[in-house]
N, C-alpha and C. Protein backbone atom coordinates (compact mmCIF):
# COMPACT_ATOMS: atom_id res chain seq x y z
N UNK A 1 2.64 18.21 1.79
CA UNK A 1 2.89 18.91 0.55
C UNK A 1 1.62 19.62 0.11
N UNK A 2 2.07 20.69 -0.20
CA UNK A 2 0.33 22.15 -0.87
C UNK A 2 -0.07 21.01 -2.15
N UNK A 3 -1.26 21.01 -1.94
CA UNK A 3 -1.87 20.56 -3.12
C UNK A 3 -2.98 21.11 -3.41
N UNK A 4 -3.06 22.30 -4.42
CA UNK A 4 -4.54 22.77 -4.95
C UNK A 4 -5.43 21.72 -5.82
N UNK A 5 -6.34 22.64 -5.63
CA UNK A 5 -8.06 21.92 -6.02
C UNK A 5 -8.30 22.62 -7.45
N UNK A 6 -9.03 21.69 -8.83
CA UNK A 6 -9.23 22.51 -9.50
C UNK A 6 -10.09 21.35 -10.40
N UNK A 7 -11.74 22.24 -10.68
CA UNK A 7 -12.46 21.10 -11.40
C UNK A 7 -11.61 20.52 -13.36
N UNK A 8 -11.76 19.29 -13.56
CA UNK A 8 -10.91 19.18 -14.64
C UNK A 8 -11.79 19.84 -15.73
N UNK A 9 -12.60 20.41 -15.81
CA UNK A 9 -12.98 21.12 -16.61
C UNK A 9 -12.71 22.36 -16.66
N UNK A 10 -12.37 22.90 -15.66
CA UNK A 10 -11.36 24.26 -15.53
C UNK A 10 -9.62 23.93 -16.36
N UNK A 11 -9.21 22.71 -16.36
CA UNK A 11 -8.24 22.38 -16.92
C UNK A 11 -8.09 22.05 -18.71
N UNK A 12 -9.59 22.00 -18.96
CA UNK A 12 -9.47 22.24 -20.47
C UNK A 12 -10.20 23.08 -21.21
N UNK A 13 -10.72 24.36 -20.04
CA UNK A 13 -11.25 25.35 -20.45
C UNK A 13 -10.25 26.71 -20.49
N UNK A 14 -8.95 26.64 -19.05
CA UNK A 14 -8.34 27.39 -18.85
C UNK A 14 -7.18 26.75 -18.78
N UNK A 15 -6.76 26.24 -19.96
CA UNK A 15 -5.07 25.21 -19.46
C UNK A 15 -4.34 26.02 -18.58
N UNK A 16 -3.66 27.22 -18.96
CA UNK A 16 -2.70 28.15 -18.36
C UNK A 16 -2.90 28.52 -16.88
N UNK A 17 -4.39 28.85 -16.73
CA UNK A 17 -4.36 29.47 -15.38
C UNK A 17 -4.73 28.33 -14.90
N UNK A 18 -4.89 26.80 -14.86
CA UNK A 18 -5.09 26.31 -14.15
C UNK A 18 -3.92 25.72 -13.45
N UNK A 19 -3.04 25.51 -14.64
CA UNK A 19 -1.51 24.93 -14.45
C UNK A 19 -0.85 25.97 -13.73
N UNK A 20 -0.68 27.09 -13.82
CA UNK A 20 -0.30 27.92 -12.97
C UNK A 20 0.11 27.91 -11.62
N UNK A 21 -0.42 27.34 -11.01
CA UNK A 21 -0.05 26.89 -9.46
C UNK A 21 1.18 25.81 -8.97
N UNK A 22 1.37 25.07 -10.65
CA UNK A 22 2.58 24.40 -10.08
C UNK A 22 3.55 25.41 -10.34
N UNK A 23 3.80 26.27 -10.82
CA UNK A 23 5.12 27.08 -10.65
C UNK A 23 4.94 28.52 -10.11
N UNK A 24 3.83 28.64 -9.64
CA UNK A 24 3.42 29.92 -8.94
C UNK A 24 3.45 30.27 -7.71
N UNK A 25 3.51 29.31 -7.22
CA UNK A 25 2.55 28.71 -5.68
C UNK A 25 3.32 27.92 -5.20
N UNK A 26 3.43 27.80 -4.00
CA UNK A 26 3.98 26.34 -2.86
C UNK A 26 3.04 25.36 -3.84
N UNK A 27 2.20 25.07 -3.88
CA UNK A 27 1.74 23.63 -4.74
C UNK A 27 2.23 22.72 -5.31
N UNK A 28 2.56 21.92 -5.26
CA UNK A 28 3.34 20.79 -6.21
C UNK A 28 2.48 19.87 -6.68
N UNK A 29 1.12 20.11 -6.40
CA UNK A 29 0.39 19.52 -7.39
C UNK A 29 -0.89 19.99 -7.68
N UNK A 30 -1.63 19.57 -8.71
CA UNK A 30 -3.09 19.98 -8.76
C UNK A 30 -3.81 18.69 -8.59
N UNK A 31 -5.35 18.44 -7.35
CA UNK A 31 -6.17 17.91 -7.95
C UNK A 31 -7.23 17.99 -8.89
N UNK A 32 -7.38 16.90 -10.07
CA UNK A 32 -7.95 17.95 -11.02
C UNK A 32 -9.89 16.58 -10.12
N UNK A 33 -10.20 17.61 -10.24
CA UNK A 33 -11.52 17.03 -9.51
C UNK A 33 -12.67 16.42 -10.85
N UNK A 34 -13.20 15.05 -10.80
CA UNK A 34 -13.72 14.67 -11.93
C UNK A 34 -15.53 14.24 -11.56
N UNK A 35 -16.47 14.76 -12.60
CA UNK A 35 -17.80 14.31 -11.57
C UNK A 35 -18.01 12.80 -11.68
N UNK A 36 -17.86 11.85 -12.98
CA UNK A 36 -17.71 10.55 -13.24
C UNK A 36 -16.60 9.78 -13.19
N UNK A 37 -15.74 9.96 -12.73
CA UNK A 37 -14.41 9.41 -12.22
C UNK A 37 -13.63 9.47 -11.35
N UNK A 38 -12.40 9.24 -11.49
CA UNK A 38 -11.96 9.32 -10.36
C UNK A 38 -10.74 10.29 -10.35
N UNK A 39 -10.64 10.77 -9.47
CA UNK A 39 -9.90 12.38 -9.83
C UNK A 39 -8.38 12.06 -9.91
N UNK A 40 -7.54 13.05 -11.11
CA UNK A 40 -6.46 13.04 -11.30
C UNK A 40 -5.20 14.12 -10.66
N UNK A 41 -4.28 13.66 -10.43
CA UNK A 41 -3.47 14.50 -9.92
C UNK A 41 -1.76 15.02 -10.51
N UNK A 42 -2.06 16.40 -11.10
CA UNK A 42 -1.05 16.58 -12.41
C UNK A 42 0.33 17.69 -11.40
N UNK A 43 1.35 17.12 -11.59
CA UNK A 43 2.77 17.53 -11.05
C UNK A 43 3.38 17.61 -12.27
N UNK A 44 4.46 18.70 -12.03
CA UNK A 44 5.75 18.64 -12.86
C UNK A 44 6.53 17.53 -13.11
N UNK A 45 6.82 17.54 -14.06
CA UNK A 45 7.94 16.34 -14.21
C UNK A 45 9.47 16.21 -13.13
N UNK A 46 9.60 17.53 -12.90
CA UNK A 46 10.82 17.61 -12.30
C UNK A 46 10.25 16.91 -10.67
N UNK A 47 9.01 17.21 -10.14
CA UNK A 47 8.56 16.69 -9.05
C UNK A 47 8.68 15.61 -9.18
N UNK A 48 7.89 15.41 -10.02
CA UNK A 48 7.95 13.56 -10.18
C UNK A 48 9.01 12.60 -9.59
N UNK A 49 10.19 13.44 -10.59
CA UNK A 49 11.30 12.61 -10.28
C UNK A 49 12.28 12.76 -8.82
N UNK A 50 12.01 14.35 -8.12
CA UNK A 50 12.44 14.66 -7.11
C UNK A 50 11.84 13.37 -6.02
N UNK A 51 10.31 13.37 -6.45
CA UNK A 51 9.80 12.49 -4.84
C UNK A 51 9.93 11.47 -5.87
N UNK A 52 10.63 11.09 -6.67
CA UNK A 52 10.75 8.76 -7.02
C UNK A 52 12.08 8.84 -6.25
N UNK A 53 12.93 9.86 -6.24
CA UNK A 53 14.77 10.03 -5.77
C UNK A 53 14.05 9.78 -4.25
N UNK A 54 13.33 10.71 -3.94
CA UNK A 54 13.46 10.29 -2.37
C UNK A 54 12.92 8.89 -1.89
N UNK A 55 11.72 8.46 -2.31
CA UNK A 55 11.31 7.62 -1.88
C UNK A 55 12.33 6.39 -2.95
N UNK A 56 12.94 5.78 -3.26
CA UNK A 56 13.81 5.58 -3.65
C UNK A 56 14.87 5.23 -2.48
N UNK A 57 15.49 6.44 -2.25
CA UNK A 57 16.70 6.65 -1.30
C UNK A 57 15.81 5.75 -0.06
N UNK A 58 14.44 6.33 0.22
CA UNK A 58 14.13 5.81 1.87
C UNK A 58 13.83 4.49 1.29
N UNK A 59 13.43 3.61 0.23
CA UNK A 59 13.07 2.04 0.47
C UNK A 59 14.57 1.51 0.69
N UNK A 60 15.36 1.76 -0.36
CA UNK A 60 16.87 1.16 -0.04
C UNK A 60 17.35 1.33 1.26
N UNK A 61 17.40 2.40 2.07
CA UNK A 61 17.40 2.87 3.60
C UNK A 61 17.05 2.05 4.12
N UNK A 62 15.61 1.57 4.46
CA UNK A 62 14.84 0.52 5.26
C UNK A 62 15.07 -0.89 4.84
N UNK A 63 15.23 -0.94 3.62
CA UNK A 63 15.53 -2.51 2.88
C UNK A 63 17.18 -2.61 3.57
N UNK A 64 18.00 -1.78 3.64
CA UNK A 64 19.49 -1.60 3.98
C UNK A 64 19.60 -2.37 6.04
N UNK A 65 18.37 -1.33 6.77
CA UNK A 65 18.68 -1.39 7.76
C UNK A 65 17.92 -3.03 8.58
N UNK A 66 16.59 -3.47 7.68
CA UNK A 66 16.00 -4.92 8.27
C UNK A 66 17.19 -5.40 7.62
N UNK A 67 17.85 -5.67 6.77
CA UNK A 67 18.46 -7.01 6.11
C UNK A 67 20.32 -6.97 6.72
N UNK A 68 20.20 -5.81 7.72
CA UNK A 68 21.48 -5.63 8.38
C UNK A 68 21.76 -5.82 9.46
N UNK A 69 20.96 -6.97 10.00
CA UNK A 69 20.84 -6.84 11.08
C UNK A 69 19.63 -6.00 12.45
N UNK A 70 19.36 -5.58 12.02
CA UNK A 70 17.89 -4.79 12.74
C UNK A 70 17.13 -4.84 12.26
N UNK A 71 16.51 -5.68 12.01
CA UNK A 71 15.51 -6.38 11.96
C UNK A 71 14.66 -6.68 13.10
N UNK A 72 15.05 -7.03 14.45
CA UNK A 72 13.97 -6.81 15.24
C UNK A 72 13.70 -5.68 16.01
N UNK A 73 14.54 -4.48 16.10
CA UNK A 73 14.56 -3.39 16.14
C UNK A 73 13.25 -2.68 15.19
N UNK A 74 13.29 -3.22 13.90
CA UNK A 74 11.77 -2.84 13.15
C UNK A 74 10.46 -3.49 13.83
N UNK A 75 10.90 -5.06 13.92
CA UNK A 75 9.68 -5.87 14.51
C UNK A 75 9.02 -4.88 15.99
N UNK A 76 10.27 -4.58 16.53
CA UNK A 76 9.40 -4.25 17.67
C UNK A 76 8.88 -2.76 17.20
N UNK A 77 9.12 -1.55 16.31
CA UNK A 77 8.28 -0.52 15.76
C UNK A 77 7.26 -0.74 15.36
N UNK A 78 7.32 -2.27 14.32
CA UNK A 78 5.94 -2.30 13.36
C UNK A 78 4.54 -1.94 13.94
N UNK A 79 4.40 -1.96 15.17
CA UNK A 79 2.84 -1.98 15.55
C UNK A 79 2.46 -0.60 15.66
N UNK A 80 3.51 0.45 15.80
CA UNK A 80 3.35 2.01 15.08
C UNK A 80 2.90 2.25 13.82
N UNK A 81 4.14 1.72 13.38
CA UNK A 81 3.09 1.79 11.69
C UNK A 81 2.24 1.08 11.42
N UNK A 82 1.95 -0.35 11.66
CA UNK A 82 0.41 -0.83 11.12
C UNK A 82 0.03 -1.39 12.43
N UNK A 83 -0.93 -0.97 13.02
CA UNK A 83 -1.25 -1.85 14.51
C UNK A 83 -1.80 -2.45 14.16
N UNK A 84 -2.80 -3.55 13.72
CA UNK A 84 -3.08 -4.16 13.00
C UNK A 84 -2.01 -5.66 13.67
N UNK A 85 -0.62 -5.47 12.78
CA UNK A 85 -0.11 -6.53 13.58
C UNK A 85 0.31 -7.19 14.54
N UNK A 86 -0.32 -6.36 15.61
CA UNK A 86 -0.19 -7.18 16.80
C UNK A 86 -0.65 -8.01 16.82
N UNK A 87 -1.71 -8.73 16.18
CA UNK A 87 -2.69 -9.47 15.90
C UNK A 87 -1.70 -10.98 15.62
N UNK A 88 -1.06 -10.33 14.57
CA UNK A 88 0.10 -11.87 13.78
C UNK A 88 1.06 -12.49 15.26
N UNK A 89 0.99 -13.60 14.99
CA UNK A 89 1.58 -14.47 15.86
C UNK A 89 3.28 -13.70 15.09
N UNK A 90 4.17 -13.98 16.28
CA UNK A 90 5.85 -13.27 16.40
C UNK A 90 6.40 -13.95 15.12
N UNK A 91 6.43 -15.12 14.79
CA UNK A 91 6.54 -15.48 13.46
C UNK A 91 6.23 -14.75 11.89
N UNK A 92 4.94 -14.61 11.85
CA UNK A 92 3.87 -14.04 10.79
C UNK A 92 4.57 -12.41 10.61
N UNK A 93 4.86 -12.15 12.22
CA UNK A 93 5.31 -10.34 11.90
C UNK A 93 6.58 -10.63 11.22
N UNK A 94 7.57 -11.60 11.53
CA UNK A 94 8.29 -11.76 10.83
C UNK A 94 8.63 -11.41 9.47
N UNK A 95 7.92 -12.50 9.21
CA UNK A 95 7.48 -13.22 7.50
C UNK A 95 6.87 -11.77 6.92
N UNK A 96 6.12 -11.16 7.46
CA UNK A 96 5.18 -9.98 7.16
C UNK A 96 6.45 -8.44 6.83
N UNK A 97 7.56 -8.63 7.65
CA UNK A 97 8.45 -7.96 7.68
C UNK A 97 9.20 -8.11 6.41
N UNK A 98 9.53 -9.40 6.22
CA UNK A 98 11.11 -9.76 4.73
C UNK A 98 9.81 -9.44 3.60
N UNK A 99 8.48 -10.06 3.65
CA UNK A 99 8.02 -10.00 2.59
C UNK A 99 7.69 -8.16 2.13
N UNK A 100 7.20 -7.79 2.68
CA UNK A 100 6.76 -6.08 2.94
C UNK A 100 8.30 -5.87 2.11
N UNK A 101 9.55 -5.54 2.51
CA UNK A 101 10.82 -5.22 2.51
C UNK A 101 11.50 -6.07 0.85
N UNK A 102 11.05 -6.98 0.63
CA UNK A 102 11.23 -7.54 -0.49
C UNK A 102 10.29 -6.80 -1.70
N UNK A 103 8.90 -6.91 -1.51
CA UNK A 103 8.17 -6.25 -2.21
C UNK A 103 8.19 -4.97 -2.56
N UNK A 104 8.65 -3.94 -1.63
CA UNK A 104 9.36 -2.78 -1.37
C UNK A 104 10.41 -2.16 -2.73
N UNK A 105 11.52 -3.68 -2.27
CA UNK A 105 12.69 -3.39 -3.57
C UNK A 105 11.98 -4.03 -5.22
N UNK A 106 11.15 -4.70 -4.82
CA UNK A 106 10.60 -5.33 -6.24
C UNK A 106 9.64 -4.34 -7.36
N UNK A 107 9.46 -3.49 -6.41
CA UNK A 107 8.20 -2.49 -6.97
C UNK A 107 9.22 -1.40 -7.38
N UNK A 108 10.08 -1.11 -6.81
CA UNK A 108 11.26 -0.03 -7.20
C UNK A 108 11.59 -0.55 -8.84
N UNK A 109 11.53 -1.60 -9.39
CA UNK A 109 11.75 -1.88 -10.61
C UNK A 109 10.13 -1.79 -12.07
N UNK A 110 9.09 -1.90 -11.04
CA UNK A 110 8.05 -1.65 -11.69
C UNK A 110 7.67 -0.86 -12.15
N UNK A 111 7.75 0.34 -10.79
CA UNK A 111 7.25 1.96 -10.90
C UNK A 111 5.79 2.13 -10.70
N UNK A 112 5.25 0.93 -9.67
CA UNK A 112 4.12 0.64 -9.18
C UNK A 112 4.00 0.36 -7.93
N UNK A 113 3.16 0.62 -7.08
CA UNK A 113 3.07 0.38 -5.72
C UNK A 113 1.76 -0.55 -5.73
N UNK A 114 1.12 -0.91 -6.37
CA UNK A 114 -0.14 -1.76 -5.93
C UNK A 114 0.43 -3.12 -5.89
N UNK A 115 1.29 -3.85 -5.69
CA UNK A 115 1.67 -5.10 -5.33
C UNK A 115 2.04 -4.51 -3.60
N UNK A 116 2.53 -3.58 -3.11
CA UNK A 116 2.59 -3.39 -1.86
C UNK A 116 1.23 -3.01 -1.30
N UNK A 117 0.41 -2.54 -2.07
CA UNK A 117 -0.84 -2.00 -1.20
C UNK A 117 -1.87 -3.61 -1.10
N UNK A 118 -1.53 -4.33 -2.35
CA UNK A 118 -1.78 -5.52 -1.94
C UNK A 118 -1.85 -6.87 -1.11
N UNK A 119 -0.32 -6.49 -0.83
CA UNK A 119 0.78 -6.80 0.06
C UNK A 119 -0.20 -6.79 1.71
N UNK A 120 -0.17 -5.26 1.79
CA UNK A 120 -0.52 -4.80 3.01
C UNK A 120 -1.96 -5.39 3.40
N UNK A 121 -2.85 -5.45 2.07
CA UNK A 121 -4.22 -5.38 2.19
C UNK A 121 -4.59 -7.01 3.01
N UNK A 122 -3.75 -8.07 1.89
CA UNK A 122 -3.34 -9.50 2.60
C UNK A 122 -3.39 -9.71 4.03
N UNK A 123 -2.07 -8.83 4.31
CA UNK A 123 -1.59 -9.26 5.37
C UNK A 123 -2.67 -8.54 7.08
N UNK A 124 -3.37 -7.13 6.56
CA UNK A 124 -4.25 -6.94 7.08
C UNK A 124 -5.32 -8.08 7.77
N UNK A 125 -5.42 -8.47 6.44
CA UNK A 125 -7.10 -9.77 6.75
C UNK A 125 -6.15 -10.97 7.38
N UNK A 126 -5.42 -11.36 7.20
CA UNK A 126 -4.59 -12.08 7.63
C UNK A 126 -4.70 -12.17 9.56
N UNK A 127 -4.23 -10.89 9.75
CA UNK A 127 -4.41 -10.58 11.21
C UNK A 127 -6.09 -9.85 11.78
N UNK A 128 -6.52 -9.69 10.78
CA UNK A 128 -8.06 -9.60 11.35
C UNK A 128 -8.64 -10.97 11.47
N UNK A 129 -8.23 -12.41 10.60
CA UNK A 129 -8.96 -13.47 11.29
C UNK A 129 -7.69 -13.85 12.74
N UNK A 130 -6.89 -13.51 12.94
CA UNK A 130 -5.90 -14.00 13.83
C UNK A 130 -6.94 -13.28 15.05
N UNK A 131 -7.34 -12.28 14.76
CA UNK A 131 -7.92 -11.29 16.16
C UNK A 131 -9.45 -11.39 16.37
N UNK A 132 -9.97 -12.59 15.24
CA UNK A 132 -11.56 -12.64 15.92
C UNK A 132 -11.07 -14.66 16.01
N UNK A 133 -11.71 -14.59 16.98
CA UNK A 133 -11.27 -16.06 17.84
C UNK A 133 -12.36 -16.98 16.90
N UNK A 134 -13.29 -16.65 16.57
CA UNK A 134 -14.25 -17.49 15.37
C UNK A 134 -13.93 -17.96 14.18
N UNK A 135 -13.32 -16.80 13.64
CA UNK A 135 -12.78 -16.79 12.62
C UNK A 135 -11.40 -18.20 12.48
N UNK A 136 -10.78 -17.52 13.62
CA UNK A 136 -9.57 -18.25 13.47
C UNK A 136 -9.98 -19.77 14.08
N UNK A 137 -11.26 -19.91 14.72
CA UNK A 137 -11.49 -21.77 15.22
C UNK A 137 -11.68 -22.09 13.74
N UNK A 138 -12.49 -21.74 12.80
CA UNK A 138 -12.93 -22.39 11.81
C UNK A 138 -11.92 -22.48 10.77
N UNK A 139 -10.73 -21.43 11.06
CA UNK A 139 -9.54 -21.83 10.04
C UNK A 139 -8.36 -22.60 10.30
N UNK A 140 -8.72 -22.86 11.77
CA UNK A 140 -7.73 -23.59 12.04
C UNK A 140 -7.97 -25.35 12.56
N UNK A 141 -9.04 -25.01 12.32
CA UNK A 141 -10.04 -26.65 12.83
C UNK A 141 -9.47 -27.74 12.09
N UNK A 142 -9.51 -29.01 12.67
CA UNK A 142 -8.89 -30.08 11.64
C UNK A 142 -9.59 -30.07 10.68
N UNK A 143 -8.90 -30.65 10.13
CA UNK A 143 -9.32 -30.97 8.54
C UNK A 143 -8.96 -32.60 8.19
N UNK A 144 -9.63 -32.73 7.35
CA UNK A 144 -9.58 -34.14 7.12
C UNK A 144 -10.18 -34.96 5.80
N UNK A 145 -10.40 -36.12 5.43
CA UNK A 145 -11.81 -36.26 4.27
C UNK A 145 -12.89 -36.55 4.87
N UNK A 146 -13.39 -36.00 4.67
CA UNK A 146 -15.15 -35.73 4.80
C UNK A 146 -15.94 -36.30 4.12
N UNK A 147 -15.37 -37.31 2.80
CA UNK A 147 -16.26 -37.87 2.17
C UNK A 147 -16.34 -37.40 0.79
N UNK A 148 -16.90 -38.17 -0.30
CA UNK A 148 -16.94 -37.74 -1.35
C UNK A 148 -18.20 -36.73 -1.03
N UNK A 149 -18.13 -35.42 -2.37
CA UNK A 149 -19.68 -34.33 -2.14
C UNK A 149 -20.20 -35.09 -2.58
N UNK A 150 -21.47 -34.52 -1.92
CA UNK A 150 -22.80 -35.39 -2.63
C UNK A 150 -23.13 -34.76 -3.97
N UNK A 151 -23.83 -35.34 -4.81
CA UNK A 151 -24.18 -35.25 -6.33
C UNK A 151 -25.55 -34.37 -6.18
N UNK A 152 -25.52 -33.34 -7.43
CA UNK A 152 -26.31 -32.15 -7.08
C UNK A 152 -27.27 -33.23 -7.97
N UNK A 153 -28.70 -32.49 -7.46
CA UNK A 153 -29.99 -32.96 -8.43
C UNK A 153 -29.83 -32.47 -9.58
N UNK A 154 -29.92 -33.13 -10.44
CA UNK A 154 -30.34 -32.80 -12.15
C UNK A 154 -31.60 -31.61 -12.10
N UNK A 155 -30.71 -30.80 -13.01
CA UNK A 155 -31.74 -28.78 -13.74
C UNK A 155 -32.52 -29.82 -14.47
């Protein structure tokens, strides 16, 4: 999707011509570029709601087609979209699958995606200690009691 560039100070020096590009132009959005922050990105309302309809339509789609039976038909794609999980034991991609797909439809009620980017971020580190063999001796080492801690010296 066109997305123009435009410092946000051009946006409250020149409202009109800066806005201009969403109905002028292929653009459907502006970045408004910020020097102490973090930059904003201003669309039409009618966009807005065009890409929530689609993406919308595609989570119910994918939530429709794992919970219908193809489900491992996804398992065996997933390592296209996040390679990363090859890493997860056939189980974990599983689990990594209903939960992703649950969170998916749960966020459709929020109107937030950072519980999925969270989601993802988890399940990332998750399979980065699965894929360093160190990592995973020391998390998977017995465990046991070890004893009461010892008592810190008196400040």
């Amino acid at each position: 999707m066109p997305v123009s560039e435009a410092p946000f100070s051009e946006l409250i020096n020149k409202p009109k011509a800066t806005l201009q590009p969403l109905t002028g132009s292929r653009a459907h959005a502006i970045r408004l570029r910020r020097r102490d922050d973090v930059d904003l990105v201003v669309t039409t309302a009618d966009r807005y709601e065009q890409d929530h309809a689609v993406v919308s339509a595609a989570l119910r789609l994918f939530r429709t087609i794992v919970l219908n039976g193809q489900a491992d038909a996804v398992l065996d794609l997933l390592p296209e979209v996040f390679p990363w999980s090859r890493f997860l034991p056939a189980g974990d991609r599983h689990t990594f699958l209903i939960e992703f797909v649950d969170t998916l439809r749960a966020v459709e009620d929020l109107d937030t995606f950072a519980p999925v980017t969270q989601l993802l971020t988890e399940w990332r580190h998750t399979a980065e200690a699965y894929a360093d063999p160190t990592v995973l001796a020391v998390l998977t080492r017995g465990t046991g009691d070890f004893g009461p801690a010892p008592k810190l010296p008196a400040a």
